[in-house]
Protein backbone atom coordinates (compact mmCIF):
# COMPACT_ATOMS: atom_id res chain seq x y z
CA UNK A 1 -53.40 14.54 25.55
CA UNK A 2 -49.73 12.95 24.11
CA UNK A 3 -47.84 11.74 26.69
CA UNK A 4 -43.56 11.55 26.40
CA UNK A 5 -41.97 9.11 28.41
CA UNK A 6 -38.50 10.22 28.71
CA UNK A 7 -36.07 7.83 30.35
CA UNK A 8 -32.49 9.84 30.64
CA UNK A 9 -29.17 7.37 30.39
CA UNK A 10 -25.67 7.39 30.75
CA UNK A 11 -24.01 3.94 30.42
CA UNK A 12 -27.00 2.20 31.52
CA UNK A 13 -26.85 -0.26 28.88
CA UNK A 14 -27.69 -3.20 31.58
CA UNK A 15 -30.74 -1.38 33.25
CA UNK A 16 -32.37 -0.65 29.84
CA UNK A 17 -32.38 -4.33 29.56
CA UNK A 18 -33.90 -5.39 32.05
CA UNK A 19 -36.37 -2.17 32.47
CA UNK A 20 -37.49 -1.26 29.27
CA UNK A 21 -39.72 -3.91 28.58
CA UNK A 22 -41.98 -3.21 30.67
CA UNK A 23 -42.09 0.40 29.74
CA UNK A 24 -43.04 -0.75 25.89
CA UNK A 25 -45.10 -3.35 26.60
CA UNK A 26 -47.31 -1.34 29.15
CA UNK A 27 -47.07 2.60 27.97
CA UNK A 28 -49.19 2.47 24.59
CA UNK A 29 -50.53 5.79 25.01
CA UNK A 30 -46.97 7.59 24.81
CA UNK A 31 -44.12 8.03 23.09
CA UNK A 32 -41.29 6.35 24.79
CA UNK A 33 -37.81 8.15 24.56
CA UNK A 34 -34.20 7.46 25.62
CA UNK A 35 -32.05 10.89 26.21
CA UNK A 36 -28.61 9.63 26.62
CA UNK A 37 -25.97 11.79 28.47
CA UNK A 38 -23.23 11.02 26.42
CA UNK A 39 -22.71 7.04 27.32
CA UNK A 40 -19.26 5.65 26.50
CA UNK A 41 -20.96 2.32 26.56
CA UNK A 42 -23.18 0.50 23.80
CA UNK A 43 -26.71 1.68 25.51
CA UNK A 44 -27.82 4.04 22.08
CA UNK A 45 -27.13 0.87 20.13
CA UNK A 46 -28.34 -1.44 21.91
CA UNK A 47 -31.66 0.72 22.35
CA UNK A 48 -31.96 1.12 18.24
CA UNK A 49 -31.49 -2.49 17.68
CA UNK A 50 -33.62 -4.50 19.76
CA UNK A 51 -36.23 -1.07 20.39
CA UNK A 52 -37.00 1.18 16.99
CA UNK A 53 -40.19 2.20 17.83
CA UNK A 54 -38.23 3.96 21.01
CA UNK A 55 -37.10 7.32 19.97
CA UNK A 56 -33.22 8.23 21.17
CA UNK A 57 -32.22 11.88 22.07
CA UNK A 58 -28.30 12.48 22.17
CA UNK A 59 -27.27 15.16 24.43
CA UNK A 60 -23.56 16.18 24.05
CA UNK A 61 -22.24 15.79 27.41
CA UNK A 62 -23.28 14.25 30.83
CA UNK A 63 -24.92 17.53 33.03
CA UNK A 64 -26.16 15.05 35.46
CA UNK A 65 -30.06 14.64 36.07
CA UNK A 66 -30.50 18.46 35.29
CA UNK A 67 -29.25 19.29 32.72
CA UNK A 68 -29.64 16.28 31.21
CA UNK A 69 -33.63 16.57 31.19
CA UNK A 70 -33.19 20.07 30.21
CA UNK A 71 -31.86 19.38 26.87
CA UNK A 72 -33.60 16.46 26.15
CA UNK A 73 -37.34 18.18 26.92
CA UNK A 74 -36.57 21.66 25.06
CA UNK A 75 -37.67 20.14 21.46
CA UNK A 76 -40.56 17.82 22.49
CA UNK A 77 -44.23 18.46 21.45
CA UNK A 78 -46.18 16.17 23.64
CA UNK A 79 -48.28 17.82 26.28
CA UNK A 80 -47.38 16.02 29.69
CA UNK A 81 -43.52 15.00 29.81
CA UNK A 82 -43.04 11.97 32.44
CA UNK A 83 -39.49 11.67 33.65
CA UNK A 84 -38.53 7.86 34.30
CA UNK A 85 -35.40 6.96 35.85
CA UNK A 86 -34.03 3.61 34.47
CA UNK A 87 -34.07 1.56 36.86
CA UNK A 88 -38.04 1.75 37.21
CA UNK A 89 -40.45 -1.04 36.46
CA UNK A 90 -43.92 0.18 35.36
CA UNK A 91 -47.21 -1.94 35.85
CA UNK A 92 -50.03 -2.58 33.31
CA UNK A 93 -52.46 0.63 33.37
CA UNK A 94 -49.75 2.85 34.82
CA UNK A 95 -50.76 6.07 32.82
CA UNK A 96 -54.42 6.08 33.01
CA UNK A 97 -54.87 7.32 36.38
CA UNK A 98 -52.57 10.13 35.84
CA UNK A 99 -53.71 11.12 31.97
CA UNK A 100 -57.49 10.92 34.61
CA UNK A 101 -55.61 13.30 37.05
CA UNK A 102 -53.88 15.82 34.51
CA UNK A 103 -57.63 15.62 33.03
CA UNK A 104 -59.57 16.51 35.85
CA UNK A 105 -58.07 19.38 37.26
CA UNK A 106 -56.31 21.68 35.43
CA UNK A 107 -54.15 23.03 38.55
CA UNK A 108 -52.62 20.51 38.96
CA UNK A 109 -49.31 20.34 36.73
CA UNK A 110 -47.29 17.95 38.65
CA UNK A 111 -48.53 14.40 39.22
CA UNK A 112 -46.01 11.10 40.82
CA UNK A 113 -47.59 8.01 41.23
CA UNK A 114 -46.76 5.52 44.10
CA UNK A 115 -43.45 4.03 44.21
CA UNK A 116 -42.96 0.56 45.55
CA UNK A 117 -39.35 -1.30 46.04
CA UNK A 118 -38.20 -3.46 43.15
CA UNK A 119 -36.53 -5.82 45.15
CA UNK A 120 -39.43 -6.08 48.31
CA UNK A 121 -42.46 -5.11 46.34
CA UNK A 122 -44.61 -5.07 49.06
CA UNK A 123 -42.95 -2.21 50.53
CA UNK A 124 -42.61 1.58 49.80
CA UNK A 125 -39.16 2.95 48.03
CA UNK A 126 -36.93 5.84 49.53
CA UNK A 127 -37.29 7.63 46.56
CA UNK A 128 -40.49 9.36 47.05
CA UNK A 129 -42.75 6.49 48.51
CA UNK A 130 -46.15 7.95 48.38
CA UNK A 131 -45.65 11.42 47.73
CA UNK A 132 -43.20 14.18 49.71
CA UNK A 133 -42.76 17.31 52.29
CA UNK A 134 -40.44 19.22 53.90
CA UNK A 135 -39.65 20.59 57.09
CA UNK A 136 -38.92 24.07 58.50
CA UNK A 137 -35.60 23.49 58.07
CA UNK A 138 -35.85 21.76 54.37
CA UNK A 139 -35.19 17.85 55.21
CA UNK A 140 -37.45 15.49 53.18
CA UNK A 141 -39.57 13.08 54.02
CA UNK A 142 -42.63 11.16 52.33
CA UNK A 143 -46.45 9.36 53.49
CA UNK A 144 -44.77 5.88 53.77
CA UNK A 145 -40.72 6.98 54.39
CA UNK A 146 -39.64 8.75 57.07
CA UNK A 147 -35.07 8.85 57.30
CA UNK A 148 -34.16 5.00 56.98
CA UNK A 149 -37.72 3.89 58.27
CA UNK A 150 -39.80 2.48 55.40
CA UNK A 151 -43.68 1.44 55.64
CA UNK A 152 -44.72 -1.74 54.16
CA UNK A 153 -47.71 -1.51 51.40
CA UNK A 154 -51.19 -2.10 52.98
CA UNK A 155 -53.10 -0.14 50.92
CA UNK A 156 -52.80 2.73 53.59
CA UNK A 157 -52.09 5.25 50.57
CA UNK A 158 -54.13 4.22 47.95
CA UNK A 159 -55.52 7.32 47.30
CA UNK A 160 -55.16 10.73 45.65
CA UNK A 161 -53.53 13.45 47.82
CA UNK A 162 -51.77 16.94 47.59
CA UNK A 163 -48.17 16.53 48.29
CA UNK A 164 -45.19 19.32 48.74
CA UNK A 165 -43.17 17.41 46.00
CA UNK A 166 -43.28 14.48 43.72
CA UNK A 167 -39.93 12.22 43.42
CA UNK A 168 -37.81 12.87 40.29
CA UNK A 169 -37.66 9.02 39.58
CA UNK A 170 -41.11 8.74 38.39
CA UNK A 171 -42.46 12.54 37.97
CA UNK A 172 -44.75 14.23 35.90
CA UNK A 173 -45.24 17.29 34.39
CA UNK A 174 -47.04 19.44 32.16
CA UNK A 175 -45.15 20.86 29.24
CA UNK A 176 -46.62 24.54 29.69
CA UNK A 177 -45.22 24.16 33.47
CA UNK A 178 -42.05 23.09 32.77
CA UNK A 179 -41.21 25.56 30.13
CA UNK A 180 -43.11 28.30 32.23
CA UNK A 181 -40.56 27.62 35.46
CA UNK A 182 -37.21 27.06 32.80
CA UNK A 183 -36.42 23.59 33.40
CA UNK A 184 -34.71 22.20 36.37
CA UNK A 185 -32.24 24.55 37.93
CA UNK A 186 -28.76 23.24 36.68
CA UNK A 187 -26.60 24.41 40.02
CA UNK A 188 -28.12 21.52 41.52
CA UNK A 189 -26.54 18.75 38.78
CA UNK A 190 -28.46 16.14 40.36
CA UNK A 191 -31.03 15.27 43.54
CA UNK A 192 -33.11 17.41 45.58
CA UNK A 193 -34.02 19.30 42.04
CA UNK A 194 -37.15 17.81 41.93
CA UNK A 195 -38.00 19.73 45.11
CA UNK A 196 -36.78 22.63 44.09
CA UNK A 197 -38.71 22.49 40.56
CA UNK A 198 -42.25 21.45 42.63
CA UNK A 199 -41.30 24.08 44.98
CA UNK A 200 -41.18 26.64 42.43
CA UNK A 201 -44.50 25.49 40.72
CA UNK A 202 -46.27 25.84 44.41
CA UNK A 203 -45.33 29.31 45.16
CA UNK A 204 -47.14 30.11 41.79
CA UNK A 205 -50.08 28.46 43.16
CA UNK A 206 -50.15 25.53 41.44
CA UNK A 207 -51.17 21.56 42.58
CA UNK A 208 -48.72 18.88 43.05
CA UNK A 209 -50.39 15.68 43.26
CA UNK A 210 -49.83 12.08 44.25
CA UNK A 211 -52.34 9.47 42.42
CA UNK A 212 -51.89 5.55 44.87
CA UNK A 213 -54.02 4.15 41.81
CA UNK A 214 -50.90 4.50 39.29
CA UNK A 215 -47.50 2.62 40.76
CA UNK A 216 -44.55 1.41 39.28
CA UNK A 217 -41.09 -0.43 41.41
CA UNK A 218 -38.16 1.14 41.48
CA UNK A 219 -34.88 0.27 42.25
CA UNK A 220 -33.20 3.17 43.84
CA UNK A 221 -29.43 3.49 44.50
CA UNK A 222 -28.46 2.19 40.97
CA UNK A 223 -26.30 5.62 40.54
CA UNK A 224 -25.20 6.25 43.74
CA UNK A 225 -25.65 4.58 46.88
CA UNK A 226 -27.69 5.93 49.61
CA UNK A 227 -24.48 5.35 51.32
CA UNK A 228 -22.05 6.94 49.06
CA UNK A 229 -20.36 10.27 50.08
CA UNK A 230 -21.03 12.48 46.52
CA UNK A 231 -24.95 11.46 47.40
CA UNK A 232 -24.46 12.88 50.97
CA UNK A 233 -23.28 16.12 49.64
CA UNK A 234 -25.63 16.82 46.81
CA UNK A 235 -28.67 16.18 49.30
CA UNK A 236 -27.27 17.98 51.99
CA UNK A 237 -26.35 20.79 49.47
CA UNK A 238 -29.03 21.25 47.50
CA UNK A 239 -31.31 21.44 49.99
CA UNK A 240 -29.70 24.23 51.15
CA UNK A 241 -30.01 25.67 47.96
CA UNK A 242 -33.49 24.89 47.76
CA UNK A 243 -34.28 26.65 50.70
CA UNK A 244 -32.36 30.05 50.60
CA UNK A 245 -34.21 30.42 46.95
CA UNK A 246 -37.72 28.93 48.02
CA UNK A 247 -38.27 29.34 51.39
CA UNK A 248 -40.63 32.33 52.96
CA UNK A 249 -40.44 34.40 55.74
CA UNK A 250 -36.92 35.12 57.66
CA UNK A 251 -34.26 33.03 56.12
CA UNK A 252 -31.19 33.32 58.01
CA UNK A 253 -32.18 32.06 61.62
CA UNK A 254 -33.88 29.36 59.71
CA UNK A 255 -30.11 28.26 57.44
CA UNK A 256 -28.11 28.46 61.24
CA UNK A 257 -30.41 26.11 63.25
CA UNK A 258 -29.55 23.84 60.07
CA UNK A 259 -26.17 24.48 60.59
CA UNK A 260 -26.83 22.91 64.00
CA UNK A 261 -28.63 20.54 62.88
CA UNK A 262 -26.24 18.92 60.09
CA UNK A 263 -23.50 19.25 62.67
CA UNK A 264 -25.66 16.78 64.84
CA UNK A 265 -25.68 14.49 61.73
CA UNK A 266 -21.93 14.94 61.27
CA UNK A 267 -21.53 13.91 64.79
CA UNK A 268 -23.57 10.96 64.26
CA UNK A 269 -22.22 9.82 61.50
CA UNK A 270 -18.63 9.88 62.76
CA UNK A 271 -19.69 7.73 66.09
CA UNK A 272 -21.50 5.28 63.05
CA UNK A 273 -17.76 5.25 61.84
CA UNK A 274 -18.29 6.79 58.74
CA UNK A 275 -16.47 9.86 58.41
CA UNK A 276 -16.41 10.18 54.78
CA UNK A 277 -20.13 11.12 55.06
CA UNK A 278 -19.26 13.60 57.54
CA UNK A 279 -16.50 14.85 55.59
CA UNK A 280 -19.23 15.23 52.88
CA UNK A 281 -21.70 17.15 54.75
CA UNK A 282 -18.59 19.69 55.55
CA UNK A 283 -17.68 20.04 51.88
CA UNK A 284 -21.85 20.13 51.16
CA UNK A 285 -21.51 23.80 53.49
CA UNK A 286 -18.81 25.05 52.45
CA UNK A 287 -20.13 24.32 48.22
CA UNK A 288 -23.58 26.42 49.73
CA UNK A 289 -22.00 29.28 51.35
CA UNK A 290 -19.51 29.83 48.45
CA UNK A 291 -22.94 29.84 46.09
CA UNK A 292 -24.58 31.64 48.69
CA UNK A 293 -24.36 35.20 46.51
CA UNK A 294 -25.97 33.08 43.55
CA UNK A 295 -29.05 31.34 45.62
CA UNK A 296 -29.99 34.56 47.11
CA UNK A 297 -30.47 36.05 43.43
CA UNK A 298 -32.02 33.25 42.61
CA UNK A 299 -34.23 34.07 45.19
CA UNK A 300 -35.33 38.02 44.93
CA UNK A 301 -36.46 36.46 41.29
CA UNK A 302 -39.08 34.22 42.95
CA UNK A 303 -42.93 34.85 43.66
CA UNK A 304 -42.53 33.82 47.43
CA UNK A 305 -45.84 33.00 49.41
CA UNK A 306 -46.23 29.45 50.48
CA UNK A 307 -46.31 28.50 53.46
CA UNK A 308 -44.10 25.60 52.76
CA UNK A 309 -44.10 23.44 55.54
CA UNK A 310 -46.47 20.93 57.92
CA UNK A 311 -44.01 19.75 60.47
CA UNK A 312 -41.53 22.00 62.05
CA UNK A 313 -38.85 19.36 62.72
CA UNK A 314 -38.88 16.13 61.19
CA UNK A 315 -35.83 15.68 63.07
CA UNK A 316 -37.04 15.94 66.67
CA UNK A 317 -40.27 14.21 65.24
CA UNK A 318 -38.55 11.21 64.41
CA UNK A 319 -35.50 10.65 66.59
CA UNK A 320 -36.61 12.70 69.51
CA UNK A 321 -40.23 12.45 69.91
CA UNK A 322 -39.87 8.58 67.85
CA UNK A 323 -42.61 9.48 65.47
CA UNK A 324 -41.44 6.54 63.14
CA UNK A 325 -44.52 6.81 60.47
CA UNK A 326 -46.17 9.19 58.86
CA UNK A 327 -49.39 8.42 60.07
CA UNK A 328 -48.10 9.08 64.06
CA UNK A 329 -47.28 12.60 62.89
């Protein structure tokens, strides 16, 4: 089984330093490649200089996380592609478990390992902690991350479990799969389209996996703050997106209680004195419902039949009912 480690950049000249390192030293079994989006700073040289057993794929413009891994995959052999955001550190013995999981079962076509903070490594990352899910109404939330409330590491997940999706900072994915479901969908330039692509791959019946055995640190927020107003409205977005083309049974009541539902956050975020986020989420609606013709092609082309959801609201779980962990739900 040959592995590709693809790591996609765009002027990322100083995370490359300080994170590839440990993806050469510790990833012997693969082939380690850096896609570039079309940098404007000295990251392809840099990379050839000090790294020539790394391989360097030039795309010709910056399409954002989609896109980006879209071109770069299309021409690659090996049989399991692992995407690998930059700013990730990976640990000695990081691929075994999952080549052992890919190995073992031959469902499952999606694997993400655990994901620990880079700068408190005892704790779990935003960015897909210890594997994912959705609500009814599409908001995200992961065993060990739950909103803004993040479980410290006690071993409580080291284990292998099914999970709805599997974080785009650290994901894997069989090559057959990811030709099979064409890429990522590019409408959704960047976050959320990991959902969307894991979605997808579950209403075909296929496994998504999380293996606790395999983990790696991660930075998160080295693009774009979780804070920052162009992150708001992509997530808020494309989760709308992902929904109206994923989600089964009767769409429509479910897309206006999340109408409600951002409004509330809208609200909230005003009173927190940030109305640029607020401002976001409008411009996030208004982006859906002029795609809105688009996402429901989108969806008549999809095999819809999983029942997609455990909880119906994370949202009254967590600030109503103060289920804080994901162990309480």
């Amino acid at each position: 089984m040959k592995i590709a480690v693809v790591i996609l950049n765009w002027n990322g000249r100083a995370l490359l330093e300080q994170f590839l390192p440990s993806v050469v030293e510790y990833s012997k079994e693969a082939t380690v490649y850096v896609a570039d989006n079309a940098s404007t700073d000295d990251s392809v040289h840099f990379v050839k200089s000090l790294y020539p057993s790394i391989q360097i794929i030039q795309n010709k413009e910056n399409g954002g996380f989609t896109k980006g891994y879209n071109d770069a995959l299309k021409n690659l052999e090996e049989d399991i592609f692992c995407l690998l955001n930059s700013d990730i550190e990976v640990t000695e013995n990081w691929l075994q478990p999952i080549i052992e999981g890919f190995n073992n079962n031959n469902k499952t076509v999606i694997i993400q390992p655990k994901i620990l903070d880079f700068k408190q490594k005892d704790y779990f990352e935003y960015a897909g902690a210890a594997g994912g899910f959705i609500d009814k109404y599409g908001y995200p939330y992961c065993r060990g991350r739950i909103f803004n409330t993040i479980e410290k590491d006690s071993g409580q997940f080291d284990d292998i479990a099914d999970i709805f999706w599997a974080s785009g900072a650290c994901l894997f994915i069989r090559k057959k799969t990811f030709k099979n479901l064409n890429g990522f969908d590019k409408t959704f330039f960047a976050h959320m389209e990991e959902i969307d692509l894991c979605w997808r791959a579950k209403n075909l019946g296929l496994n998504v996996c999380y293996i606790g055995t395999s983990k790696v640190y991660h930075i998160g927020g080295a693009t774009l703050k979780n804070t920052s107003p162009q992150k708001t409205f992509l997530n808020f977005r494309n989760s709308l997106f992902a929904l109206t083309k994923n989600a089964k049974g009767p769409l429509f009541p479910i897309i206006f209680i999340r109408l409600i539902l951002d409004g509330i956050a809208g609200i909230k975020f005003l009173l927190e004195l940030q109305p640029r986020l607020t401002l976001a989420i409008l411009k996030a609606h208004f982006s859906f419902y002029s795609n809105l013709k688009q996402m429901l092609k989108k969806r008549k082309t999809q095999k819809i039949k999983f029942k997609y959801y455990q909880r119906k609201s994370i949202v009254i779980d967590y600030f109503v009912n103060k289920k804080k962990y994901y162990q309480s739900l």
